[in-house]
C-alpha atoms as a PDB file:
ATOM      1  CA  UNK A   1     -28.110  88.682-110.890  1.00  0.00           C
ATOM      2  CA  UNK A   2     -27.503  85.648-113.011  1.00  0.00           C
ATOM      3  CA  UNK A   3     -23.724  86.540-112.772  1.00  0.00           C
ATOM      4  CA  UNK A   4     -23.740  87.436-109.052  1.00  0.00           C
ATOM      5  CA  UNK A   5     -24.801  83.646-108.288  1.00  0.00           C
ATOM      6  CA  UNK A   6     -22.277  82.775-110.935  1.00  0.00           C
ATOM      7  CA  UNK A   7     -19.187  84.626-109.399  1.00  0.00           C
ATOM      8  CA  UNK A   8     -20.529  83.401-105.778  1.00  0.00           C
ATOM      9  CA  UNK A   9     -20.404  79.657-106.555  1.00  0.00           C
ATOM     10  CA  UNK A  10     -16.952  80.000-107.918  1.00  0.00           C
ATOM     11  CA  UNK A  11     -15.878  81.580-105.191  1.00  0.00           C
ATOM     12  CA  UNK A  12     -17.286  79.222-102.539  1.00  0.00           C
ATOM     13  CA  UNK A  13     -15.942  76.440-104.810  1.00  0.00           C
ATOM     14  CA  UNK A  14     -12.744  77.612-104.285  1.00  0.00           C
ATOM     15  CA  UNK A  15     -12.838  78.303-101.033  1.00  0.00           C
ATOM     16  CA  UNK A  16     -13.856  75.093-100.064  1.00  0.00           C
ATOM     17  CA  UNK A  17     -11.154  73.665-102.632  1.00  0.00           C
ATOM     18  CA  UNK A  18      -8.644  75.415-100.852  1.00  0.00           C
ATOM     19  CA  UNK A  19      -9.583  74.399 -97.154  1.00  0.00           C
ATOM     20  CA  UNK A  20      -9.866  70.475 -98.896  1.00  0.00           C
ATOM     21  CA  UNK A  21      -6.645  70.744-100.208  1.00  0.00           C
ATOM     22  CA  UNK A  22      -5.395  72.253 -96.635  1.00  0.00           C
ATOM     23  CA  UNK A  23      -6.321  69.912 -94.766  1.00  0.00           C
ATOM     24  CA  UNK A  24      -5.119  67.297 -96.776  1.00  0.00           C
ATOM     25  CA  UNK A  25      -2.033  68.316 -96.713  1.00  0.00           C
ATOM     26  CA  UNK A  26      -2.067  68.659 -92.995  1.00  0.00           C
ATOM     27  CA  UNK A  27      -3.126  65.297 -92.559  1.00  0.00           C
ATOM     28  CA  UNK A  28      -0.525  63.896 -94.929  1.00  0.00           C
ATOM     29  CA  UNK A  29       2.077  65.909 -92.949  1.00  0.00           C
ATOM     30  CA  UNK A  30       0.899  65.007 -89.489  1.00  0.00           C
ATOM     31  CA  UNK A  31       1.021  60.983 -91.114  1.00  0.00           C
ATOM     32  CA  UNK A  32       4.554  61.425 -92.748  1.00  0.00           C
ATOM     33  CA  UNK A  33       5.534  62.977 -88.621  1.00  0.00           C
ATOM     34  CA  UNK A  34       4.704  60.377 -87.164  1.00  0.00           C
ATOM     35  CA  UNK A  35       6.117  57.638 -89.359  1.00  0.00           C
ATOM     36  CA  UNK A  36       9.616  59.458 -89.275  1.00  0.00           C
ATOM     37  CA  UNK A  37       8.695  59.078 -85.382  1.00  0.00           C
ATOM     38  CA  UNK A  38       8.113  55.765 -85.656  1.00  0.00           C
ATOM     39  CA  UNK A  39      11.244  55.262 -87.594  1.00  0.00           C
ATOM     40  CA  UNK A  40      13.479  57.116 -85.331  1.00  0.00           C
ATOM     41  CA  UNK A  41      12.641  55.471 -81.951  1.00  0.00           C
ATOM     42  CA  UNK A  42      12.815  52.135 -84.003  1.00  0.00           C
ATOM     43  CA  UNK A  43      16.366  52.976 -85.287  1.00  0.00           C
ATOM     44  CA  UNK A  44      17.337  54.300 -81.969  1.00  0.00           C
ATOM     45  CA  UNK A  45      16.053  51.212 -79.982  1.00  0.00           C
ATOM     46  CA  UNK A  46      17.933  49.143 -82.433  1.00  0.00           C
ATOM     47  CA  UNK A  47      21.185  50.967 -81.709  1.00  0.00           C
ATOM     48  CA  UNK A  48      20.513  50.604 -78.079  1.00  0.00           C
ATOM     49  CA  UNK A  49      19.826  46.480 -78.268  1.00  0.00           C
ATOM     50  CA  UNK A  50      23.397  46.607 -80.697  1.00  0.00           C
ATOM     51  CA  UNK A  51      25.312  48.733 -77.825  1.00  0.00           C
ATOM     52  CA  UNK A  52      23.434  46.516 -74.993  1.00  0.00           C
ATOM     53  CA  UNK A  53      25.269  43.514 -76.943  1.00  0.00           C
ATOM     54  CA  UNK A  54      28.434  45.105 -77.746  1.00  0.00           C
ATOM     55  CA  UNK A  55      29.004  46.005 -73.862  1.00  0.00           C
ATOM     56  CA  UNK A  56      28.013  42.193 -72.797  1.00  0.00           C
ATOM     57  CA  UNK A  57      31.214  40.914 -75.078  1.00  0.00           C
ATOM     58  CA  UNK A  58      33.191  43.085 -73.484  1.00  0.00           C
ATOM     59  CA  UNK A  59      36.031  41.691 -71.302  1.00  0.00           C
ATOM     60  CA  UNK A  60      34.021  38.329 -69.878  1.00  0.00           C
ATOM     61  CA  UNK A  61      37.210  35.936 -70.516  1.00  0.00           C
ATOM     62  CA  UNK A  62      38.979  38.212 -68.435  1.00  0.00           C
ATOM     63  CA  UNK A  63      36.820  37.407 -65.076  1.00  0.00           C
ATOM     64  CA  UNK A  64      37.007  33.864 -65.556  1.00  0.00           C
ATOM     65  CA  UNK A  65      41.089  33.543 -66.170  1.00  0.00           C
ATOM     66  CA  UNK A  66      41.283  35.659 -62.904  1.00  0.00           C
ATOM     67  CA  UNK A  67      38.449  33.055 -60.929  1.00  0.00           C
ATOM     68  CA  UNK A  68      41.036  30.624 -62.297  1.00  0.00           C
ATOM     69  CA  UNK A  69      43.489  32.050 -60.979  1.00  0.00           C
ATOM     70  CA  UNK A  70      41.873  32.558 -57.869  1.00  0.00           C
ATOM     71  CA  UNK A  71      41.005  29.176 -57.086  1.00  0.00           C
ATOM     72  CA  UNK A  72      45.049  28.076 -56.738  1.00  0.00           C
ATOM     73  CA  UNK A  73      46.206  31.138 -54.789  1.00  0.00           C
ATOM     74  CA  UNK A  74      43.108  30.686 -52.239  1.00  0.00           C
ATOM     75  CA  UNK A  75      44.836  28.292 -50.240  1.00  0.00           C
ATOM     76  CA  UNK A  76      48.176  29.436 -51.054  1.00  0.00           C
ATOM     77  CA  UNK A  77      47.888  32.672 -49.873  1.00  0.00           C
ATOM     78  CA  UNK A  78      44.850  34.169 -48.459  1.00  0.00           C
ATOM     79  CA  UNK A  79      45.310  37.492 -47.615  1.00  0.00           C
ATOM     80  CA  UNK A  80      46.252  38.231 -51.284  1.00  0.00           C
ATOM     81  CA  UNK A  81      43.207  35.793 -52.598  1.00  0.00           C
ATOM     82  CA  UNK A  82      40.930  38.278 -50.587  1.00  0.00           C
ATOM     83  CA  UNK A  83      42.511  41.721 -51.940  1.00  0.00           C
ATOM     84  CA  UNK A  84      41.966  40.207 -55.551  1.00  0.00           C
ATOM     85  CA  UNK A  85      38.341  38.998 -54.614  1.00  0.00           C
ATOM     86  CA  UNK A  86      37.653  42.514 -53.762  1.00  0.00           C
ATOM     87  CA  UNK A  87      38.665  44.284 -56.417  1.00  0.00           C
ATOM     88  CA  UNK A  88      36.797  41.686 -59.090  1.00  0.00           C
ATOM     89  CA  UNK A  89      34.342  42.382 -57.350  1.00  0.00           C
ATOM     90  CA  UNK A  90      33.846  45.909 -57.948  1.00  0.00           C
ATOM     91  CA  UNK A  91      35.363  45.556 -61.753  1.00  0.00           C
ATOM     92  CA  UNK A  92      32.292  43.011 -61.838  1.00  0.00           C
ATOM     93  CA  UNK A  93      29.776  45.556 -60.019  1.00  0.00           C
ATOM     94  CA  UNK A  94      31.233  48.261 -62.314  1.00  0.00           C
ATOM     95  CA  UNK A  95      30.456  46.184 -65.847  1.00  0.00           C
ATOM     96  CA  UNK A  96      27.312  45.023 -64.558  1.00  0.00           C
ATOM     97  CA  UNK A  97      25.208  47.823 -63.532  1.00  0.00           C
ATOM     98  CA  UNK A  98      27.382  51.139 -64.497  1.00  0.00           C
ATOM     99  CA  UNK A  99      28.396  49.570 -67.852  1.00  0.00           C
ATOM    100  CA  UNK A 100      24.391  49.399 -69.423  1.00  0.00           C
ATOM    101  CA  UNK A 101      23.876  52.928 -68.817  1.00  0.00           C
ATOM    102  CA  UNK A 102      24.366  55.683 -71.464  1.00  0.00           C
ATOM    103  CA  UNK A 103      27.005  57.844 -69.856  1.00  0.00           C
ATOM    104  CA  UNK A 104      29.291  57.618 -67.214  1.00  0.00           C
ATOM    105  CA  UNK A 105      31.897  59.721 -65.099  1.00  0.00           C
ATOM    106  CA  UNK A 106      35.188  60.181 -66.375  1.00  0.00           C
ATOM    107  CA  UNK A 107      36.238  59.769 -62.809  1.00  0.00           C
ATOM    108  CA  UNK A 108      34.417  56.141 -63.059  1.00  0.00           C
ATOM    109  CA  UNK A 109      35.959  55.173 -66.110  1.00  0.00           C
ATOM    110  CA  UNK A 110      39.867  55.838 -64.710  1.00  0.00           C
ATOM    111  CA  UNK A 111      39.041  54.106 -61.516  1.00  0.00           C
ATOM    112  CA  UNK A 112      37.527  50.542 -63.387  1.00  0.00           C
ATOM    113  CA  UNK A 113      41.210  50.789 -65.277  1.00  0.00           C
ATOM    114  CA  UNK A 114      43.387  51.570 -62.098  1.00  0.00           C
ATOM    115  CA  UNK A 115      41.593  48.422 -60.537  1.00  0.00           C
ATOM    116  CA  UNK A 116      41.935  46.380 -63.712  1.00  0.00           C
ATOM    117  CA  UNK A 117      45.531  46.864 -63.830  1.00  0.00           C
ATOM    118  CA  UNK A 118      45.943  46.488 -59.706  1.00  0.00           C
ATOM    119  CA  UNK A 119      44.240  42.939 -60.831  1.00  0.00           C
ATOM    120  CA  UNK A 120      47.052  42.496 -63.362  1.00  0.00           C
ATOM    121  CA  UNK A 121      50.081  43.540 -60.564  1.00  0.00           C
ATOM    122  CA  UNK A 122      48.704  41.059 -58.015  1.00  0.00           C
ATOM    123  CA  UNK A 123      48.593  38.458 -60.824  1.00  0.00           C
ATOM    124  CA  UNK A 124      51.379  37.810 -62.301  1.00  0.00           C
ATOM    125  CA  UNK A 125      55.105  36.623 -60.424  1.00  0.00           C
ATOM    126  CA  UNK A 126      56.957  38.902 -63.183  1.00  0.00           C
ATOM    127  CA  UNK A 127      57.512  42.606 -63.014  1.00  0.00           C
ATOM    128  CA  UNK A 128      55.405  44.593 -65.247  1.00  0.00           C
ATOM    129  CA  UNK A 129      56.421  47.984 -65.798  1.00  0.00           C
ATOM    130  CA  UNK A 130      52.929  49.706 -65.984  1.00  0.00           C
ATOM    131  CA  UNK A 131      52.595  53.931 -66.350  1.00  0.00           C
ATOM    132  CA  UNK A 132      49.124  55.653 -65.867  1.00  0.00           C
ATOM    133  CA  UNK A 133      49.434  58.970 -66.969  1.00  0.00           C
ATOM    134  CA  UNK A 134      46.245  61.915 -66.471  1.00  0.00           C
ATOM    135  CA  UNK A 135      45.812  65.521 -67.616  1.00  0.00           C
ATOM    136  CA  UNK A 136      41.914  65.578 -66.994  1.00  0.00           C
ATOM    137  CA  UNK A 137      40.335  68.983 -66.224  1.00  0.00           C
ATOM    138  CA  UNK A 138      37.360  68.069 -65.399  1.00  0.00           C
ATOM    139  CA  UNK A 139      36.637  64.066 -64.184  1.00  0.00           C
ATOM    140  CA  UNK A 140      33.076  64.574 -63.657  1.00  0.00           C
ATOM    141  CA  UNK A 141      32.794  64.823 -67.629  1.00  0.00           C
ATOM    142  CA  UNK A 142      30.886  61.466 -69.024  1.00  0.00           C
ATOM    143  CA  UNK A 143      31.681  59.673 -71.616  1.00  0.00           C
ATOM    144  CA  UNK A 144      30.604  56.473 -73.229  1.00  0.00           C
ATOM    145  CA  UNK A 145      31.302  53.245 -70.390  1.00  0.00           C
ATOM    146  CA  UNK A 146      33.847  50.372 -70.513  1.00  0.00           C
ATOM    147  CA  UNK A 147      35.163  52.885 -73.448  1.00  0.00           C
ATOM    148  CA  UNK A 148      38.998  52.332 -72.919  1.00  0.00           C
ATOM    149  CA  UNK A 149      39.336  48.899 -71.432  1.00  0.00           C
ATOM    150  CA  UNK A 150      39.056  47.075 -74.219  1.00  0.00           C
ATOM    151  CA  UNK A 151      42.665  48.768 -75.893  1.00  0.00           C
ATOM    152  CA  UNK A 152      43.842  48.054 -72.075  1.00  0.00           C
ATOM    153  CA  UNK A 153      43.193  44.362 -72.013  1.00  0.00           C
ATOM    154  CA  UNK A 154      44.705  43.832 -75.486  1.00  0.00           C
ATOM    155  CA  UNK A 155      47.794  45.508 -74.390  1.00  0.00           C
ATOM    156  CA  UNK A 156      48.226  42.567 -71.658  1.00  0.00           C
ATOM    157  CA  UNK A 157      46.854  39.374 -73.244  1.00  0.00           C
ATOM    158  CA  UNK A 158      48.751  40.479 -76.602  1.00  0.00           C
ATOM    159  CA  UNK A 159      51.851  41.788 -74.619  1.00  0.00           C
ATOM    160  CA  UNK A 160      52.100  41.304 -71.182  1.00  0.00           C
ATOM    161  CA  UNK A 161      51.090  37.267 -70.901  1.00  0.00           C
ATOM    162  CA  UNK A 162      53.254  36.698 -73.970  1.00  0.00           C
ATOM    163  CA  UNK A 163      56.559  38.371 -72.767  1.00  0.00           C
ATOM    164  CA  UNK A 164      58.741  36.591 -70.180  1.00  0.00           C
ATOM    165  CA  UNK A 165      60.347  39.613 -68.983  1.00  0.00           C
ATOM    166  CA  UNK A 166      60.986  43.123 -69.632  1.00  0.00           C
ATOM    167  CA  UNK A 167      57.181  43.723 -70.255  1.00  0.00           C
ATOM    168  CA  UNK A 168      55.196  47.414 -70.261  1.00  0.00           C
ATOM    169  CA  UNK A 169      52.591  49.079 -70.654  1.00  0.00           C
ATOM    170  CA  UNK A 170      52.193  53.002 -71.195  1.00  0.00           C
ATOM    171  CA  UNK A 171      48.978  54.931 -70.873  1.00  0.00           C
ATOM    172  CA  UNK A 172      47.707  58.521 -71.291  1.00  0.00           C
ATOM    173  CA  UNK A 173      44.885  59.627 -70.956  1.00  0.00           C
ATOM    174  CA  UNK A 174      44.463  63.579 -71.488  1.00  0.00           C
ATOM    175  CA  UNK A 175      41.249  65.325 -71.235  1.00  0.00           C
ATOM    176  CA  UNK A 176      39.757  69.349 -71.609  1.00  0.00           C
ATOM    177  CA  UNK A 177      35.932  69.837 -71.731  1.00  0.00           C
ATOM    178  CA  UNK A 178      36.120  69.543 -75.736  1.00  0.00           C
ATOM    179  CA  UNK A 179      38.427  66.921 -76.647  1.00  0.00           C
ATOM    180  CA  UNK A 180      39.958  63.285 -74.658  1.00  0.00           C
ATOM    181  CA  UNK A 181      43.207  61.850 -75.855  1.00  0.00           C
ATOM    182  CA  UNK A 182      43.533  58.323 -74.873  1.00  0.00           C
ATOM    183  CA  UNK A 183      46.852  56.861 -75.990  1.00  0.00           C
ATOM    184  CA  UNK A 184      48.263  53.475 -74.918  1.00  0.00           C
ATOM    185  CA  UNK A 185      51.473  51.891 -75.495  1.00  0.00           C
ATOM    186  CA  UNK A 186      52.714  47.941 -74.970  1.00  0.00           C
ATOM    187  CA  UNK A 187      55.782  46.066 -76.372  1.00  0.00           C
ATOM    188  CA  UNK A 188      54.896  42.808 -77.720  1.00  0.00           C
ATOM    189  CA  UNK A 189      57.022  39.308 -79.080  1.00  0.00           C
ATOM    190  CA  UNK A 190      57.601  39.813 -82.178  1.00  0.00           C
ATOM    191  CA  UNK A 191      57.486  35.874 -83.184  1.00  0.00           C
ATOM    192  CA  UNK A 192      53.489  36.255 -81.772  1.00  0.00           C
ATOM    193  CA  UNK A 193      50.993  36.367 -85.083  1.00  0.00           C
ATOM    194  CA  UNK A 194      48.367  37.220 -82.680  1.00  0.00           C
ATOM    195  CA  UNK A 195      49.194  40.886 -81.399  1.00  0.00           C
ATOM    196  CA  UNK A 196      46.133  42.655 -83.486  1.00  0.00           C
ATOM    197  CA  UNK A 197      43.132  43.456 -82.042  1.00  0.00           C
ATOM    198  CA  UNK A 198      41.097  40.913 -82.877  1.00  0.00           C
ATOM    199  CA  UNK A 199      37.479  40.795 -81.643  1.00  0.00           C
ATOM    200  CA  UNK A 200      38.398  43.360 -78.905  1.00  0.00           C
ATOM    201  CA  UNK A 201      39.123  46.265 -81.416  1.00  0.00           C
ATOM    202  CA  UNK A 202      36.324  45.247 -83.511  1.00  0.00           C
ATOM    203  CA  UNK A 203      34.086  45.639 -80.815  1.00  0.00           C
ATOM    204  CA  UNK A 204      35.236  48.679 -79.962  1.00  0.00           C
ATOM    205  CA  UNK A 205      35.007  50.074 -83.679  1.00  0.00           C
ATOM    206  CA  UNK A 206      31.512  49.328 -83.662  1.00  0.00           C
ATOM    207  CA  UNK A 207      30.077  51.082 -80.699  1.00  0.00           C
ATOM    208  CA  UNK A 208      32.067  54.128 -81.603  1.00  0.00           C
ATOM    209  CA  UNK A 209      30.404  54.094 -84.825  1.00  0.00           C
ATOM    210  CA  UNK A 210      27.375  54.131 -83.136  1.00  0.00           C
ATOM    211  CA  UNK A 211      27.772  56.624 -80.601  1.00  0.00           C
ATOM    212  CA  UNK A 212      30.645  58.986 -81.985  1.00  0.00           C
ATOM    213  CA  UNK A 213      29.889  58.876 -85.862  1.00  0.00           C
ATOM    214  CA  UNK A 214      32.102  61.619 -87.063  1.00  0.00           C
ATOM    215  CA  UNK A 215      33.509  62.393 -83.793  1.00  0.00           C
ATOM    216  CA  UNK A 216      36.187  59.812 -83.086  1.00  0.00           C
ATOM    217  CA  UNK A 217      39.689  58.925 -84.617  1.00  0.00           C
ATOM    218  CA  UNK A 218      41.423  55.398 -83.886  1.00  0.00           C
ATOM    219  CA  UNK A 219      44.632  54.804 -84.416  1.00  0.00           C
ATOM    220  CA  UNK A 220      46.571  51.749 -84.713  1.00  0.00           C
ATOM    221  CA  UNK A 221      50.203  51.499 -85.231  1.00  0.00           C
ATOM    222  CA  UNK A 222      52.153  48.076 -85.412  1.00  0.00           C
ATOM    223  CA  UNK A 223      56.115  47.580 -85.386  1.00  0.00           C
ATOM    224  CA  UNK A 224      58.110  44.599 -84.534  1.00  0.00           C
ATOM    225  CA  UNK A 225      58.063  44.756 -80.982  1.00  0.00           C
ATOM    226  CA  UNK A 226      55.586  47.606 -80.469  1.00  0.00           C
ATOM    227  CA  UNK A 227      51.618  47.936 -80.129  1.00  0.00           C
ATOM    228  CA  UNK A 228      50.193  51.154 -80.126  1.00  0.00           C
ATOM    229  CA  UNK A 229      46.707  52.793 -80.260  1.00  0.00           C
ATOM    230  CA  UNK A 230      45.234  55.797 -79.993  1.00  0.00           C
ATOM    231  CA  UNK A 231      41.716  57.825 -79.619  1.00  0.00           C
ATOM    232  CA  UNK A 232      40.469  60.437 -79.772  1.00  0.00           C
ATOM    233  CA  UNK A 233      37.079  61.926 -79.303  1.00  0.00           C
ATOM    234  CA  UNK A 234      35.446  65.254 -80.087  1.00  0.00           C
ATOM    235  CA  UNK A 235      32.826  66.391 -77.537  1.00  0.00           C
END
């Protein structure tokens, strides 16, 4: 009898060790959830306040040299002052409101840079030898916004504004559901010091980083008289 109660106490005592120990565990578990929780919509809000800055840098010095330019060619002519009004316009629309979202249309992105370089055309009172190429299956893919402008505008403030005549710029832009190619071309002076990226690229490298970790390559070649870069992005 004496070892009945004996054997039964044990028994209980580990049971009840063993539910203890259980739901310790649990609880320690459920805790160590939710601080990895708490870590990961912390880390991901941070990358979304560093992408929310990244996109306001991009480009602004561009929309005031063209107000600039604006303001002379108003009263000089004002048919051509109202064709460039309009399509600031909807470059500004474009970075405003479709530039803070995640993801955007393919489609989008191609029309923002056909506009951007109409813009440049209408500008300048040189000939610019400009070449949009596209192999896109699919243009209602999305990728990052404001993704390729950045290489775009280098090509003219680097090449373009600093050549007299004879300046180009090539693009192409080739996309399959899997994989988009964006390669862009521009000759530059070669007496000009200032024909890297600069900020531009830097910005540029950053927001990959934090969208396409492991996913991207950029490429940036420099000769005498030639800029060129190129991405590419995994899907």
């Amino acid at each position: 009898m004496v070892f009945n109660d004996a054997f039964g106490d044990e028994d209980g005592y580990v049971v009840f060790s063993l539910l203890f120990f259980t739901s310790m565990g649990l609880w320690i578990l459920r805790w160590v959830i939710i601080q990895i929780k708490f870590i990961l919509r912390l880390k991901k809000e941070k990358t979304q306040a560093e992408l929310m800055h990244l996109k306001s840098q991009v480009n602004p010095h561009f929309f005031f040299n063209t107000l600039n330019n604006l303001y002379g060619l108003v009263e000089q002519d004002t048919v051509k002052a109202q064709q460039l009004i309009l399509k600031l316009s909807d470059m500004m629309r474009y970075s405003i409101y479709e530039g803070q979202k995640d993801w955007v249309t393919l489609a989008d992105e191609i029309t923002y840079l056909e506009n951007y370089m109409d813009l440049h055309r209408m500008r300048y009172h040189k000939e610019i030898a400009i070449r949009f190429d596209i192999e896109v299956e699919d243009r209602s893919m999305t990728i990052m916004p404001l993704l390729f402008i950045i290489m775009v505008e280098n090509a003219f403030k680097h090449g373009v504004e600093k050549l007299r005549k004879d300046a180009f710029v090539h693009i192409r832009l080739k996309a399959t559901k899997k994989l988009v190619d964006f390669e862009i071309e521009n000759n530059v002076d070669p007496e000009d010091k200032q024909s890297s990226g600069g900020i531009g690229l830097t910005n540029l490298k950053q927001r990959l980083a934090l969208v396409y970790l492991n996913k991207h390559e950029l490429n940036i070649s420099s000769q005498a008289d030639l800029y060129k870069v190129r991405l590419r992005l995994s899907l």
